[in-house]
C-alpha atoms as a PDB file:
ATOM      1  CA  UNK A   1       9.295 -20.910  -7.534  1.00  0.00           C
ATOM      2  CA  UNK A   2      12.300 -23.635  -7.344  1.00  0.00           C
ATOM      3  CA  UNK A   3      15.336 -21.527  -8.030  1.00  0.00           C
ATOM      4  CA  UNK A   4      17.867 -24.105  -6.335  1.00  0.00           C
ATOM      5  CA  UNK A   5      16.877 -26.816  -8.633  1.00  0.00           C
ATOM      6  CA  UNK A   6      17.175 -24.111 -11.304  1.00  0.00           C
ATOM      7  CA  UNK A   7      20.280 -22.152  -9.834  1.00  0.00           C
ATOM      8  CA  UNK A   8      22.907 -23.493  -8.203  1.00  0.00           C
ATOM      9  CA  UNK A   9      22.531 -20.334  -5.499  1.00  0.00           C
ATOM     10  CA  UNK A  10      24.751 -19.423  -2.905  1.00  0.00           C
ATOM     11  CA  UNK A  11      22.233 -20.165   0.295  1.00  0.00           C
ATOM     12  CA  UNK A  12      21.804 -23.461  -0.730  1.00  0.00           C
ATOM     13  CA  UNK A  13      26.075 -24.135  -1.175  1.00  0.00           C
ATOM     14  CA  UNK A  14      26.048 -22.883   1.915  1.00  0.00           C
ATOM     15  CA  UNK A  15      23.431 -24.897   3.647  1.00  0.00           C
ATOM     16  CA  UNK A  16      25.132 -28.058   2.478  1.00  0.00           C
ATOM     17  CA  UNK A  17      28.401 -26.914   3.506  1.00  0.00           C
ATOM     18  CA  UNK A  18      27.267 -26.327   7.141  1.00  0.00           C
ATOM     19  CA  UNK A  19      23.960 -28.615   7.369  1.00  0.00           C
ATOM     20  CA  UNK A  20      22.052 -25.031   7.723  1.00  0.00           C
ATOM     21  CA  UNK A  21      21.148 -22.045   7.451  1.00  0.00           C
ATOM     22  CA  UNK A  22      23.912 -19.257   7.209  1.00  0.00           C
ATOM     23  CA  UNK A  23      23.009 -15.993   6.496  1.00  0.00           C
ATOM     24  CA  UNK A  24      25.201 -12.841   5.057  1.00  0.00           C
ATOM     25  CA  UNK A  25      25.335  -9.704   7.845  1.00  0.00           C
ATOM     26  CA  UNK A  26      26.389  -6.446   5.781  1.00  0.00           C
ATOM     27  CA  UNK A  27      28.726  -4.135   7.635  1.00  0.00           C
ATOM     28  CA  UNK A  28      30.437  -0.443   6.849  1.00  0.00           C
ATOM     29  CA  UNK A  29      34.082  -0.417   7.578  1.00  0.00           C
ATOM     30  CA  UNK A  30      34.064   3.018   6.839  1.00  0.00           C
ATOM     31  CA  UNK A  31      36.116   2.942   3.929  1.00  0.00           C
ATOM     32  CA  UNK A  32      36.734   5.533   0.707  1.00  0.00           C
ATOM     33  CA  UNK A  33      37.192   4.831  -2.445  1.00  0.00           C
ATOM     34  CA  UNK A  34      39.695   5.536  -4.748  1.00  0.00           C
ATOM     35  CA  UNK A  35      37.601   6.632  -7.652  1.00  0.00           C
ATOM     36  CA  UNK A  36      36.028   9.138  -5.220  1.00  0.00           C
ATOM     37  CA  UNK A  37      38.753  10.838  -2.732  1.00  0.00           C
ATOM     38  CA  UNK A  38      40.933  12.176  -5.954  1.00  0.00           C
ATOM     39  CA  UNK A  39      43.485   9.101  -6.187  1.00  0.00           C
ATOM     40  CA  UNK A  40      41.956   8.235  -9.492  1.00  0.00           C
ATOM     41  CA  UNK A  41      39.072  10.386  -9.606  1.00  0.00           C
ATOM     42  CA  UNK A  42      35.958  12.222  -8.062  1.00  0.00           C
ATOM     43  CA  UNK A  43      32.425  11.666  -7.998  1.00  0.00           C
ATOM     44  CA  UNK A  44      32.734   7.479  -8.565  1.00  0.00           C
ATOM     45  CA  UNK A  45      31.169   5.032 -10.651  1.00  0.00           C
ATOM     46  CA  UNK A  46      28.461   6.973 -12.735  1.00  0.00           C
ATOM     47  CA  UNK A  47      25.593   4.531 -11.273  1.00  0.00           C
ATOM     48  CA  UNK A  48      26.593   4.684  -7.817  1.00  0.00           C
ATOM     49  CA  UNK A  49      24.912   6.013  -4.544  1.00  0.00           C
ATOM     50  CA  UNK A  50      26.344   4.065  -1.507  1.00  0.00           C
ATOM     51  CA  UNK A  51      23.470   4.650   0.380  1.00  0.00           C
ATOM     52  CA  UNK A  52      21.170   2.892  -2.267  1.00  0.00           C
ATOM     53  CA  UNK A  53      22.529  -0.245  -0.615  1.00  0.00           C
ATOM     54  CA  UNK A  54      24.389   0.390   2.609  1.00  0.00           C
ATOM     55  CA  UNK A  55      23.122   2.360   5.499  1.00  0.00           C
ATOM     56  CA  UNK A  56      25.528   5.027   5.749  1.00  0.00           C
ATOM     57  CA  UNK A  57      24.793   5.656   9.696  1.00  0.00           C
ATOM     58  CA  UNK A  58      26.353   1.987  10.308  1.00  0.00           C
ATOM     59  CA  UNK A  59      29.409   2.825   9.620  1.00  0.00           C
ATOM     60  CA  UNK A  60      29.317   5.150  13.108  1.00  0.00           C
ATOM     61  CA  UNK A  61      28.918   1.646  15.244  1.00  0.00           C
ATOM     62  CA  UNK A  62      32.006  -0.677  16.274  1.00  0.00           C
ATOM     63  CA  UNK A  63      31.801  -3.533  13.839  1.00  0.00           C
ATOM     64  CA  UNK A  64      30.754  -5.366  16.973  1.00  0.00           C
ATOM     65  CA  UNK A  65      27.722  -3.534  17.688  1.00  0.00           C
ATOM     66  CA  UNK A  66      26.486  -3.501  13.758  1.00  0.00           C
ATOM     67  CA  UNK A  67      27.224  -7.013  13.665  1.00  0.00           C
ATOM     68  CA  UNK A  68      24.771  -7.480  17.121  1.00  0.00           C
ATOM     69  CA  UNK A  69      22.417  -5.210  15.257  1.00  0.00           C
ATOM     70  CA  UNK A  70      22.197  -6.982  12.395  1.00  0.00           C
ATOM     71  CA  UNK A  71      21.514 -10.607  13.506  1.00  0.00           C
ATOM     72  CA  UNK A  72      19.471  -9.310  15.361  1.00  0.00           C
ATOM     73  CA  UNK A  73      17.085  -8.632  12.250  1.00  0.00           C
ATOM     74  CA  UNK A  74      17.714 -12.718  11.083  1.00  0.00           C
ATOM     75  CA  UNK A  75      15.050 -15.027  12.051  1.00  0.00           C
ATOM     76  CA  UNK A  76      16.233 -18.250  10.453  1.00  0.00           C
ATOM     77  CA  UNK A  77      19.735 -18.461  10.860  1.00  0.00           C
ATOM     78  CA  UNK A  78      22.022 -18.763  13.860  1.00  0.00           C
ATOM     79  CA  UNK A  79      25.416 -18.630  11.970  1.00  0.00           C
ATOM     80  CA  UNK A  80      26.927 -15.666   9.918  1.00  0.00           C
ATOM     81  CA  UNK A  81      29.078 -14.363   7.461  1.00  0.00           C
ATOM     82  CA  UNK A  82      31.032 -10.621   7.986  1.00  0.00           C
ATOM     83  CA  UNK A  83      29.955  -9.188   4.603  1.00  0.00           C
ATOM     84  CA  UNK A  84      31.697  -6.014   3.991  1.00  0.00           C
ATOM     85  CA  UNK A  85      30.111  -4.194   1.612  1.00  0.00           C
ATOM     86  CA  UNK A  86      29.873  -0.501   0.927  1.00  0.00           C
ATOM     87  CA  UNK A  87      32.745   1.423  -0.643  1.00  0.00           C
ATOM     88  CA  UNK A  88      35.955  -0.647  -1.692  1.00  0.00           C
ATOM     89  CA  UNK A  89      36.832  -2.926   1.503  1.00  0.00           C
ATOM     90  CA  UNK A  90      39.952  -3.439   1.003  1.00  0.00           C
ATOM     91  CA  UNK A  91      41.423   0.404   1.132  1.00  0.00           C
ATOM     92  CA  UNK A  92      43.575   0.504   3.446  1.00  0.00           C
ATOM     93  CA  UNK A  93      46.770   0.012   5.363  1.00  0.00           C
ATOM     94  CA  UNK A  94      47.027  -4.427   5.804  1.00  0.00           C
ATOM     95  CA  UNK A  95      47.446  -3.590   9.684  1.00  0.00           C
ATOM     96  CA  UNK A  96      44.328  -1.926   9.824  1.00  0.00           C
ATOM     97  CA  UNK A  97      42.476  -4.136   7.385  1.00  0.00           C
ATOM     98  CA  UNK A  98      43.713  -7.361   9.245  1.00  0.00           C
ATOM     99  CA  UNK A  99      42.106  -5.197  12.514  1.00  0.00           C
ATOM    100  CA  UNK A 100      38.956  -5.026  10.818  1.00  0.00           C
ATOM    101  CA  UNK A 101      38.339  -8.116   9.396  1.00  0.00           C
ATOM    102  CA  UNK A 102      39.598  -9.594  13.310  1.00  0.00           C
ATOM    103  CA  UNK A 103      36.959  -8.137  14.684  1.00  0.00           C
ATOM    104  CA  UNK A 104      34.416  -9.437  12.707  1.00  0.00           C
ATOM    105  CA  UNK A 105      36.063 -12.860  12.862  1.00  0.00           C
ATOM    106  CA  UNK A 106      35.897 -12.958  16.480  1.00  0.00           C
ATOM    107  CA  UNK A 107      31.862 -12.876  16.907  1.00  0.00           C
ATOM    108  CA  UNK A 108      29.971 -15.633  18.071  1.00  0.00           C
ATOM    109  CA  UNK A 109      28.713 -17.757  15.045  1.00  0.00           C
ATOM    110  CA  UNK A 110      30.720 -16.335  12.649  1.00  0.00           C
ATOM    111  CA  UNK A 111      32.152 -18.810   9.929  1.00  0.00           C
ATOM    112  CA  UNK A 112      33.744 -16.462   7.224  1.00  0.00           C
ATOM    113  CA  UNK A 113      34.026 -13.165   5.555  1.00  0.00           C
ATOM    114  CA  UNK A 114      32.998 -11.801   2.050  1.00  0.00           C
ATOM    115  CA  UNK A 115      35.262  -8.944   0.962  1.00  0.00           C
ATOM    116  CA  UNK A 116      33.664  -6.533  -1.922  1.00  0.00           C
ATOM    117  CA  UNK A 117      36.107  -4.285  -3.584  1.00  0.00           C
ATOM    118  CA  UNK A 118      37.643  -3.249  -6.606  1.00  0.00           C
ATOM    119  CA  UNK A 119      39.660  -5.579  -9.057  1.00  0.00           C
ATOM    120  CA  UNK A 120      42.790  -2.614  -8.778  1.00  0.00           C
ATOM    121  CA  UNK A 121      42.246  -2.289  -5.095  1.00  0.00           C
ATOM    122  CA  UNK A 122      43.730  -5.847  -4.082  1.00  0.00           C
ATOM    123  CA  UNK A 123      47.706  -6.166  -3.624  1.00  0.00           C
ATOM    124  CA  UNK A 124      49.315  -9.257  -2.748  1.00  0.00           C
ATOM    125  CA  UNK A 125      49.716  -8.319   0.865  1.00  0.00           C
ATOM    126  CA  UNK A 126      45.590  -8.414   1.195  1.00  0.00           C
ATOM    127  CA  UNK A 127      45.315 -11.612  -0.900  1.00  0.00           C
ATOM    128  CA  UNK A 128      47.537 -13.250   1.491  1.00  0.00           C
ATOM    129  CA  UNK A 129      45.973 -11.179   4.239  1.00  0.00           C
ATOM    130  CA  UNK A 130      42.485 -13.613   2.893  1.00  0.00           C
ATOM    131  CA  UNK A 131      44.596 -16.530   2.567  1.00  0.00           C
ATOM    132  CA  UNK A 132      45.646 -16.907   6.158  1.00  0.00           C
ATOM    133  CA  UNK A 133      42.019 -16.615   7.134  1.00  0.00           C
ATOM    134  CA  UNK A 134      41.168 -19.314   4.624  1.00  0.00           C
ATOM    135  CA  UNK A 135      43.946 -21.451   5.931  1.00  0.00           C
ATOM    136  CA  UNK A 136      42.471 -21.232   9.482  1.00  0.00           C
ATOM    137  CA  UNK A 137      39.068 -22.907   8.757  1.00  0.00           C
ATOM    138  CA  UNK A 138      37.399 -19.559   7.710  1.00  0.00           C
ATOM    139  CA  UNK A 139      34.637 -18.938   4.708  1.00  0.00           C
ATOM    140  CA  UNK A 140      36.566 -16.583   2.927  1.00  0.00           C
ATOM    141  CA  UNK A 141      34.923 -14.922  -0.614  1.00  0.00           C
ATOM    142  CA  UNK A 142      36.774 -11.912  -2.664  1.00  0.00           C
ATOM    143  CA  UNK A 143      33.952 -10.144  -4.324  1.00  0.00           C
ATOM    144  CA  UNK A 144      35.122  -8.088  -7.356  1.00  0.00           C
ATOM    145  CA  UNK A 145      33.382  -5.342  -9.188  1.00  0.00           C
ATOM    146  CA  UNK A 146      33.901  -5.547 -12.662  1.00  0.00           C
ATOM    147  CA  UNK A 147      30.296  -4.776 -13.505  1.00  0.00           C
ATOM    148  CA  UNK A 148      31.458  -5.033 -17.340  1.00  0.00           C
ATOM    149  CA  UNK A 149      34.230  -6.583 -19.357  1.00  0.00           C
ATOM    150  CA  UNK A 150      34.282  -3.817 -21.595  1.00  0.00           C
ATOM    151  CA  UNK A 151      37.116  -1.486 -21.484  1.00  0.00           C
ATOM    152  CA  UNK A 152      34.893   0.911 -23.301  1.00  0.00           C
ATOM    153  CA  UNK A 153      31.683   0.668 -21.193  1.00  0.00           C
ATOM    154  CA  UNK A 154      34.022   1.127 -17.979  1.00  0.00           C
ATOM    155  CA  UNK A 155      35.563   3.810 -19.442  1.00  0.00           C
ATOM    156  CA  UNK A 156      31.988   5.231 -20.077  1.00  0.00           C
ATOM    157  CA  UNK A 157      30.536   4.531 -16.229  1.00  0.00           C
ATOM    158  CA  UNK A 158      34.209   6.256 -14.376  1.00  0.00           C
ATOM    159  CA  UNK A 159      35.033   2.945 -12.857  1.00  0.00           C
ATOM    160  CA  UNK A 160      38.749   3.893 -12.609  1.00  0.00           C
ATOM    161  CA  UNK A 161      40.136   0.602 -14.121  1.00  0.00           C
ATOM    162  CA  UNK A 162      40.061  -1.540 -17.145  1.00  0.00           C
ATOM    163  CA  UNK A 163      39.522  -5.701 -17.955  1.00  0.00           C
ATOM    164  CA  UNK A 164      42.464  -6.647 -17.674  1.00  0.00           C
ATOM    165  CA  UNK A 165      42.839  -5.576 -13.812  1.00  0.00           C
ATOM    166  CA  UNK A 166      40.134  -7.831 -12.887  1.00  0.00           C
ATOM    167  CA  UNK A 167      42.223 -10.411 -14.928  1.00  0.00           C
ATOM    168  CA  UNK A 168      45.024 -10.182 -13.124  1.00  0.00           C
ATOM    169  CA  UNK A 169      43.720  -9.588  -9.432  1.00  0.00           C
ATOM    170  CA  UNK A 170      41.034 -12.899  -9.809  1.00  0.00           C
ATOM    171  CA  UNK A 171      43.981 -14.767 -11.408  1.00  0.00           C
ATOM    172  CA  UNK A 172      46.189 -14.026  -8.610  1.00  0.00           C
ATOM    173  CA  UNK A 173      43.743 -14.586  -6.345  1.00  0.00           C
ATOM    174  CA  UNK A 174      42.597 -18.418  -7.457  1.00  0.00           C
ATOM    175  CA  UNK A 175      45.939 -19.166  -7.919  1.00  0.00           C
ATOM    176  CA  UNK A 176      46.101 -18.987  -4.011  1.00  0.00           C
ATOM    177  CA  UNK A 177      42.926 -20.840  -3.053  1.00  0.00           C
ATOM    178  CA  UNK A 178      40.551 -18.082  -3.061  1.00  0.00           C
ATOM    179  CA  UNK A 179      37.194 -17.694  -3.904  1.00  0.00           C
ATOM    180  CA  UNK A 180      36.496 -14.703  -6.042  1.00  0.00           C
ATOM    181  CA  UNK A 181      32.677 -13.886  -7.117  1.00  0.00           C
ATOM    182  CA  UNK A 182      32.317 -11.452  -9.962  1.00  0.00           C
ATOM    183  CA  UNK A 183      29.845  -8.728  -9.538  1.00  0.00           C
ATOM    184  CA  UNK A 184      28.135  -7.485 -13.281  1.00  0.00           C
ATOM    185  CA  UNK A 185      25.353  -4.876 -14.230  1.00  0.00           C
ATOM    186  CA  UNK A 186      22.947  -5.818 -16.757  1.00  0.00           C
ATOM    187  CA  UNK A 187      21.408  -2.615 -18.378  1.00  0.00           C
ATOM    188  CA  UNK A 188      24.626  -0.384 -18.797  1.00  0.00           C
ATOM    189  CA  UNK A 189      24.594   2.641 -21.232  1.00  0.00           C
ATOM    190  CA  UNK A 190      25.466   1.039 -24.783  1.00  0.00           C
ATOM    191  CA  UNK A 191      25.331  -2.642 -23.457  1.00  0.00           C
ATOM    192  CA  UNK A 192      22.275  -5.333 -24.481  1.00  0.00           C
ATOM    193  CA  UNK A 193      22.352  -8.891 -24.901  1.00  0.00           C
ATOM    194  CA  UNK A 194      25.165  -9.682 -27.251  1.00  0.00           C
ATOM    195  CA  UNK A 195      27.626  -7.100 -24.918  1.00  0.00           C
ATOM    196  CA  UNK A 196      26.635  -9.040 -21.788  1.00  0.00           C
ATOM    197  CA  UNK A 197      26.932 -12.285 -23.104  1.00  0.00           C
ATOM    198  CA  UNK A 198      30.902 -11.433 -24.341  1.00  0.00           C
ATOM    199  CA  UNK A 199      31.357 -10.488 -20.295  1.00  0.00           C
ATOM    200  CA  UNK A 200      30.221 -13.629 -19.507  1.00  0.00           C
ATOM    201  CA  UNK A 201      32.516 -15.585 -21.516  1.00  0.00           C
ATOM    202  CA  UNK A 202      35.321 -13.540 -20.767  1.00  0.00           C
ATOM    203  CA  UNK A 203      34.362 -14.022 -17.116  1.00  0.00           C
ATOM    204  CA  UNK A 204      34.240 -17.375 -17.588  1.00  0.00           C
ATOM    205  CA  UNK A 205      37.639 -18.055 -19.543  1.00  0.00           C
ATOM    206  CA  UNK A 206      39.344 -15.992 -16.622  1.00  0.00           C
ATOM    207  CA  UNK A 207      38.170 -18.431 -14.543  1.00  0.00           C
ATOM    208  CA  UNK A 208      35.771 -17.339 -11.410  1.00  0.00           C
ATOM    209  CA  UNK A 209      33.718 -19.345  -8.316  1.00  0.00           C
ATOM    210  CA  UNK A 210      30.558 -16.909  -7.924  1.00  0.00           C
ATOM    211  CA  UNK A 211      28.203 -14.106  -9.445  1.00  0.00           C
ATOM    212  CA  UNK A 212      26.582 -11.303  -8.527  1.00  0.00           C
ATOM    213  CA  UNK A 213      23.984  -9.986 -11.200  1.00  0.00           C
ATOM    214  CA  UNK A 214      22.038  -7.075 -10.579  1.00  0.00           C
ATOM    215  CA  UNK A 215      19.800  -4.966 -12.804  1.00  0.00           C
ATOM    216  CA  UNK A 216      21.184  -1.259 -13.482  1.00  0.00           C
ATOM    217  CA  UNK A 217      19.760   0.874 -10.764  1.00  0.00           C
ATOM    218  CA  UNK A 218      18.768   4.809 -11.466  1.00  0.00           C
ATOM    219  CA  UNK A 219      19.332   6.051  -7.837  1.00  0.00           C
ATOM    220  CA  UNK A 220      19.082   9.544  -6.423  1.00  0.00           C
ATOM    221  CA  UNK A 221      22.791  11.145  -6.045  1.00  0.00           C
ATOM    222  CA  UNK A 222      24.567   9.623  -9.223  1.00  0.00           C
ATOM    223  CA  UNK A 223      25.281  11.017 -11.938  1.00  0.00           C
ATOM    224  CA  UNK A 224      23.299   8.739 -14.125  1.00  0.00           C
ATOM    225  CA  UNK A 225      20.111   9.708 -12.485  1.00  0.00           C
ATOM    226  CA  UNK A 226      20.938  13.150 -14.216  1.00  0.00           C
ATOM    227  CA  UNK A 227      20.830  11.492 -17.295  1.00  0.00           C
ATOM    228  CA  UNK A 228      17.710   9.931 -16.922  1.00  0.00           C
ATOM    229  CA  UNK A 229      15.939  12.890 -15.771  1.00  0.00           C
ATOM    230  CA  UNK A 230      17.050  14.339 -18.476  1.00  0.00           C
ATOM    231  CA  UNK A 231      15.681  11.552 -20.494  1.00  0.00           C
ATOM    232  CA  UNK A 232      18.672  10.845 -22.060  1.00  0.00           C
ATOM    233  CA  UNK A 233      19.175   7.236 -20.493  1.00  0.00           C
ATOM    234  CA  UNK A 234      16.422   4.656 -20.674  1.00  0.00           C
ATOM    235  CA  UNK A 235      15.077   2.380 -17.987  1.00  0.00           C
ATOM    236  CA  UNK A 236      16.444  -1.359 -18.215  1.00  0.00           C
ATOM    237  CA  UNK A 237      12.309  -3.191 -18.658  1.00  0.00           C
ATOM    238  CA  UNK A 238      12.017  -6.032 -16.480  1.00  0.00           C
ATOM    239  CA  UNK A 239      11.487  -8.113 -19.941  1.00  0.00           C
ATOM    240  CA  UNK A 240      15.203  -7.120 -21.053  1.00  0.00           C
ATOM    241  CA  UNK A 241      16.611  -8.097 -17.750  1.00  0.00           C
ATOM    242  CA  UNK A 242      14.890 -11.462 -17.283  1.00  0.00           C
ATOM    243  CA  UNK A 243      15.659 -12.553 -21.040  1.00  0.00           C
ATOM    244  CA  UNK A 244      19.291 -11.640 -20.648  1.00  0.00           C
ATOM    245  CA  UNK A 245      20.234 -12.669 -16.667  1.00  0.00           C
ATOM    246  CA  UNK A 246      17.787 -16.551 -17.904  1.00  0.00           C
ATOM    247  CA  UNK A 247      20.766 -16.973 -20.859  1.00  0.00           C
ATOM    248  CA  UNK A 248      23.349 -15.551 -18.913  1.00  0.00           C
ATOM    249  CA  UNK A 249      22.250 -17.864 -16.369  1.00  0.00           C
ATOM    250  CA  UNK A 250      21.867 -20.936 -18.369  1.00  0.00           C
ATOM    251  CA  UNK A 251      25.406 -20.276 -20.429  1.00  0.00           C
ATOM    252  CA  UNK A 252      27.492 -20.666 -17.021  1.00  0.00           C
ATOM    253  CA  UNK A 253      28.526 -23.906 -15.794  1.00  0.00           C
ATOM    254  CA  UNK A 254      26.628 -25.630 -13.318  1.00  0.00           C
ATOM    255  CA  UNK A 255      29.831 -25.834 -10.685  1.00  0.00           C
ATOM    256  CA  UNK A 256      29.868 -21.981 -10.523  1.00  0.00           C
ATOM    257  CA  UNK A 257      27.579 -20.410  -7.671  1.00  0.00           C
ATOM    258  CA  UNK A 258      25.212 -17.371  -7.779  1.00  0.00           C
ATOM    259  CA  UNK A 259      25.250 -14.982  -4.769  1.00  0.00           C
ATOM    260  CA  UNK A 260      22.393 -13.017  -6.241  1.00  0.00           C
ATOM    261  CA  UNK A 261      20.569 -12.613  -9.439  1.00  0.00           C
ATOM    262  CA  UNK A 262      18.596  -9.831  -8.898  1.00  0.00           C
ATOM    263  CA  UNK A 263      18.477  -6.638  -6.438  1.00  0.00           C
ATOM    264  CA  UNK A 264      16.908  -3.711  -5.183  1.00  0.00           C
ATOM    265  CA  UNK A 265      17.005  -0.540  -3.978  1.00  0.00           C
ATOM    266  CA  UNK A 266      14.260   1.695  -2.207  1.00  0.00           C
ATOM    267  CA  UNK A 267      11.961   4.947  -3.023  1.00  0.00           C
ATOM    268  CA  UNK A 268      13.015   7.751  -2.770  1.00  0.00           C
ATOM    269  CA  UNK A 269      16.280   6.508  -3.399  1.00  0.00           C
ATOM    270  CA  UNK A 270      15.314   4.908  -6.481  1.00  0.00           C
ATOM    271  CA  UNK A 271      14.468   6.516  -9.614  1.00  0.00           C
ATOM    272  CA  UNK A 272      14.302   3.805 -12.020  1.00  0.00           C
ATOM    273  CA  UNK A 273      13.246   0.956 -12.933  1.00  0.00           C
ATOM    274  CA  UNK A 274      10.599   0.930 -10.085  1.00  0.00           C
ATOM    275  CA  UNK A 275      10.123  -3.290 -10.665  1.00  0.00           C
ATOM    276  CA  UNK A 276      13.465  -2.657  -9.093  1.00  0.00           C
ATOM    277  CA  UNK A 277      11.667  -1.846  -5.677  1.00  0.00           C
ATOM    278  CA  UNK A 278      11.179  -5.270  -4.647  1.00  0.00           C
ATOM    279  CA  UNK A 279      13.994  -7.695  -5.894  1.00  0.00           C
ATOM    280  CA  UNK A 280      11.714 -10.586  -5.735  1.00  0.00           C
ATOM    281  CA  UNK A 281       9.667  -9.279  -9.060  1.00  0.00           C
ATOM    282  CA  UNK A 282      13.235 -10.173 -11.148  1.00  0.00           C
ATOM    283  CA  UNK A 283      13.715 -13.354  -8.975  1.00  0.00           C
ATOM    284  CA  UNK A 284      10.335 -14.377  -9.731  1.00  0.00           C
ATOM    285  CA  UNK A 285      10.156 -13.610 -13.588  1.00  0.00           C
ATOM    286  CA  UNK A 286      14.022 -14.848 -14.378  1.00  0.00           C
ATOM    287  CA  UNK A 287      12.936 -18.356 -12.159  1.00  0.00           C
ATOM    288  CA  UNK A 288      10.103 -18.448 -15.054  1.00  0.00           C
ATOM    289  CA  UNK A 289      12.242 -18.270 -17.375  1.00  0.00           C
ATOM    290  CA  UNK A 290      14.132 -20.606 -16.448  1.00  0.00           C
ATOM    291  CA  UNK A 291      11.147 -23.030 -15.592  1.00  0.00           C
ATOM    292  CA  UNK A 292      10.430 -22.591 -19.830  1.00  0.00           C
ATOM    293  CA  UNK A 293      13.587 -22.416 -20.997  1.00  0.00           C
ATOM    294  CA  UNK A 294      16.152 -24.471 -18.790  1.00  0.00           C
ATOM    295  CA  UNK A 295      18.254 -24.262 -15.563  1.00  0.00           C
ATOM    296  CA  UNK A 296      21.877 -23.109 -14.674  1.00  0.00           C
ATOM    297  CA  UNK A 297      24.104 -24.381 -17.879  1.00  0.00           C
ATOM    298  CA  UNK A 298      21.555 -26.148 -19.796  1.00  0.00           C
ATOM    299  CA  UNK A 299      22.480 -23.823 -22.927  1.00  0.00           C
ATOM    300  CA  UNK A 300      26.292 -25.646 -22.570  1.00  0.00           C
ATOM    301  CA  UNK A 301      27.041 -28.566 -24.529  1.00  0.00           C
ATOM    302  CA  UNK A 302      27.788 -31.839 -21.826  1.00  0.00           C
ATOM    303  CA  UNK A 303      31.179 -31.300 -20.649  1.00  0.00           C
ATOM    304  CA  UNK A 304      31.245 -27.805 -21.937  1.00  0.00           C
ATOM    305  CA  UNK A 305      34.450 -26.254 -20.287  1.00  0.00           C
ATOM    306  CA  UNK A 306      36.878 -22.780 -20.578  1.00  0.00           C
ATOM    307  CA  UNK A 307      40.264 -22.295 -21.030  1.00  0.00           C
ATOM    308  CA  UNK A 308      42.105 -19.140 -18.877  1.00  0.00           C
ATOM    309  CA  UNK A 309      44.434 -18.842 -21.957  1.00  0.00           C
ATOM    310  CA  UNK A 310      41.788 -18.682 -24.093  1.00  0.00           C
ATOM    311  CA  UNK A 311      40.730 -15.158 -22.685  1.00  0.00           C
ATOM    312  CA  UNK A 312      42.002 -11.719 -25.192  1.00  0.00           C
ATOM    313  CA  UNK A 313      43.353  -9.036 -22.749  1.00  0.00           C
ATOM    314  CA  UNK A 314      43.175  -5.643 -24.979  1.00  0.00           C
ATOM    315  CA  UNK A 315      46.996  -4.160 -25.412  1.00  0.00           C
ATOM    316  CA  UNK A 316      46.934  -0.522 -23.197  1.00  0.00           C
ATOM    317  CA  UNK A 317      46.362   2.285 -25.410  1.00  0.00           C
END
């Protein structure tokens, strides 16, 4: 398979930024989330079980030792990024935030940090927090969870916040020089092609430097998996998910970069769709796709570009 000369992905920006390898190391800060300790809700996101994709026992080491921990597990690659991951990793007090992030900063190797968090979890004083590590030489990305730009569909999942949060918070963000990857689902309740394709273009016309795209997960402990045992929520077939992530894929300008276009999650903890197991299966059959139907942008006319104004923001209800 030749996904960089199909994708522009994000190991190969980074291997021509630094002449090699670099490779992500996750780490628990040990942080809540506001849609779970009562500030805007309980029980979270409606897909989400933490421990589907963050080892909740990490978060008992010093980010020192995980970070040891985890390079020690890398073969290939002799210089890191801090990738803090599970929860929202940005809840908190700046002080103890700025602590964190220090810490992580200060290991040997270490050339940046990527920050995933909510779109209405970022105030200015954490943008600015980002900037100053940008400023200093540092790889610095802002990874956003919008999963959907539909107000209805993230009413629908509990995410706690609408479109026009992450419109404001990546807005803010660019404006100061910093990179800010979107994070969307492909398989939500009441979502198929044509829903995922509107995200994309209002992703786009925000304006945005990376992607995430994973497939909807049914995972043990959410409250979707419920639904699905109860057979009220269908499994997202690895045929849907390849034909949608290959157009999504091919209707985003080349510049942008893709941090991942698949994912997985492991049995027991997994319910659903078990091609979901290994995240190489989607890798695989989306490259294919590709291969037949085009690479990264080649569904954009030449010098296809988007506007920020050009993006609606819904009115609050």
């Amino acid at each position: 398979m030749q996904l960089p000369q199909l994708v522009n992905m994000f190991g190969g920006y980074l291997q021509r930024r630094y002449g090699e390898k670099v490779h992500k190391l996750t780490l628990h800060g040990g942080f809540n989330c506001p849609n779970r300790d009562g500030t805007l809700g309980r029980g979270g996101c409606t897909f989400c079980n933490v421990s589907s994709f963050a080892d909740e026992n990490m978060q008992q080491q010093s980010i020192a030792d995980q970070l040891i921990s985890q390079a020690s597990k890398v073969n290939r690659a002799k210089r890191y990024l801090a990738y803090f991951q599970a929860y929202t990793s940005t809840y908190a007090e700046v002080c103890t935030l700025r602590n964190m992030y220090q810490q992580a900063l200060e290991q040997a190797e270490m050339v940046g940090l990527c920050v995933g968090t909510r779109p209405d979890c970022v105030p200015e004083a954490v943008l600015d927090l980002l900037c100053d590590y940008q400023q200093q030489g540092y790889e610095v990305w802002l990874e956003l969870g919008l999963q959907t730009a539909h107000d209805k569909t993230l009413k629908r999942i509990n995410r706690g916040h609408d479109f026009a949060s992450y419109h404001k918070t990546t807005q803010l963000a660019r404006a100061r020089g910093l990179n800010v990857c979107c994070h969307l689902i492909v398989g939500l309740p009441g979502e198929g092609h044509q829903q995922v394709m509107e995200t994309l273009q209002r992703v786009l016309a925000t304006g945005v430097d990376g992607i995430k795209l994973h497939p909807l997960h049914i995972v043990t402990g959410s409250t979707m998996a419920k639904a699905w045992q109860a057979g009220r929520l269908p499994e997202l077939p690895l045929a849907e998910y390849t034909t949608i992530a290959g157009e999504v894929i091919r209707h985003t300008p080349s510049d942008i970069i893709y941090h991942r276009i698949s994912a997985s999650a492991r049995r027991p903890t997994l319910l659903a769709p078990l091609w979901c197991e290994n995240r190489w299966t989607g890798m695989v059959e989306v490259g294919r796709y590709l291969i037949e139907h085009g690479g990264q942008g080649s569904a954009l006319s030449p010098g296809a570009h988007y506007h920020p104004e050009s993006v609606i923001i819904p009115a609050p209800p």
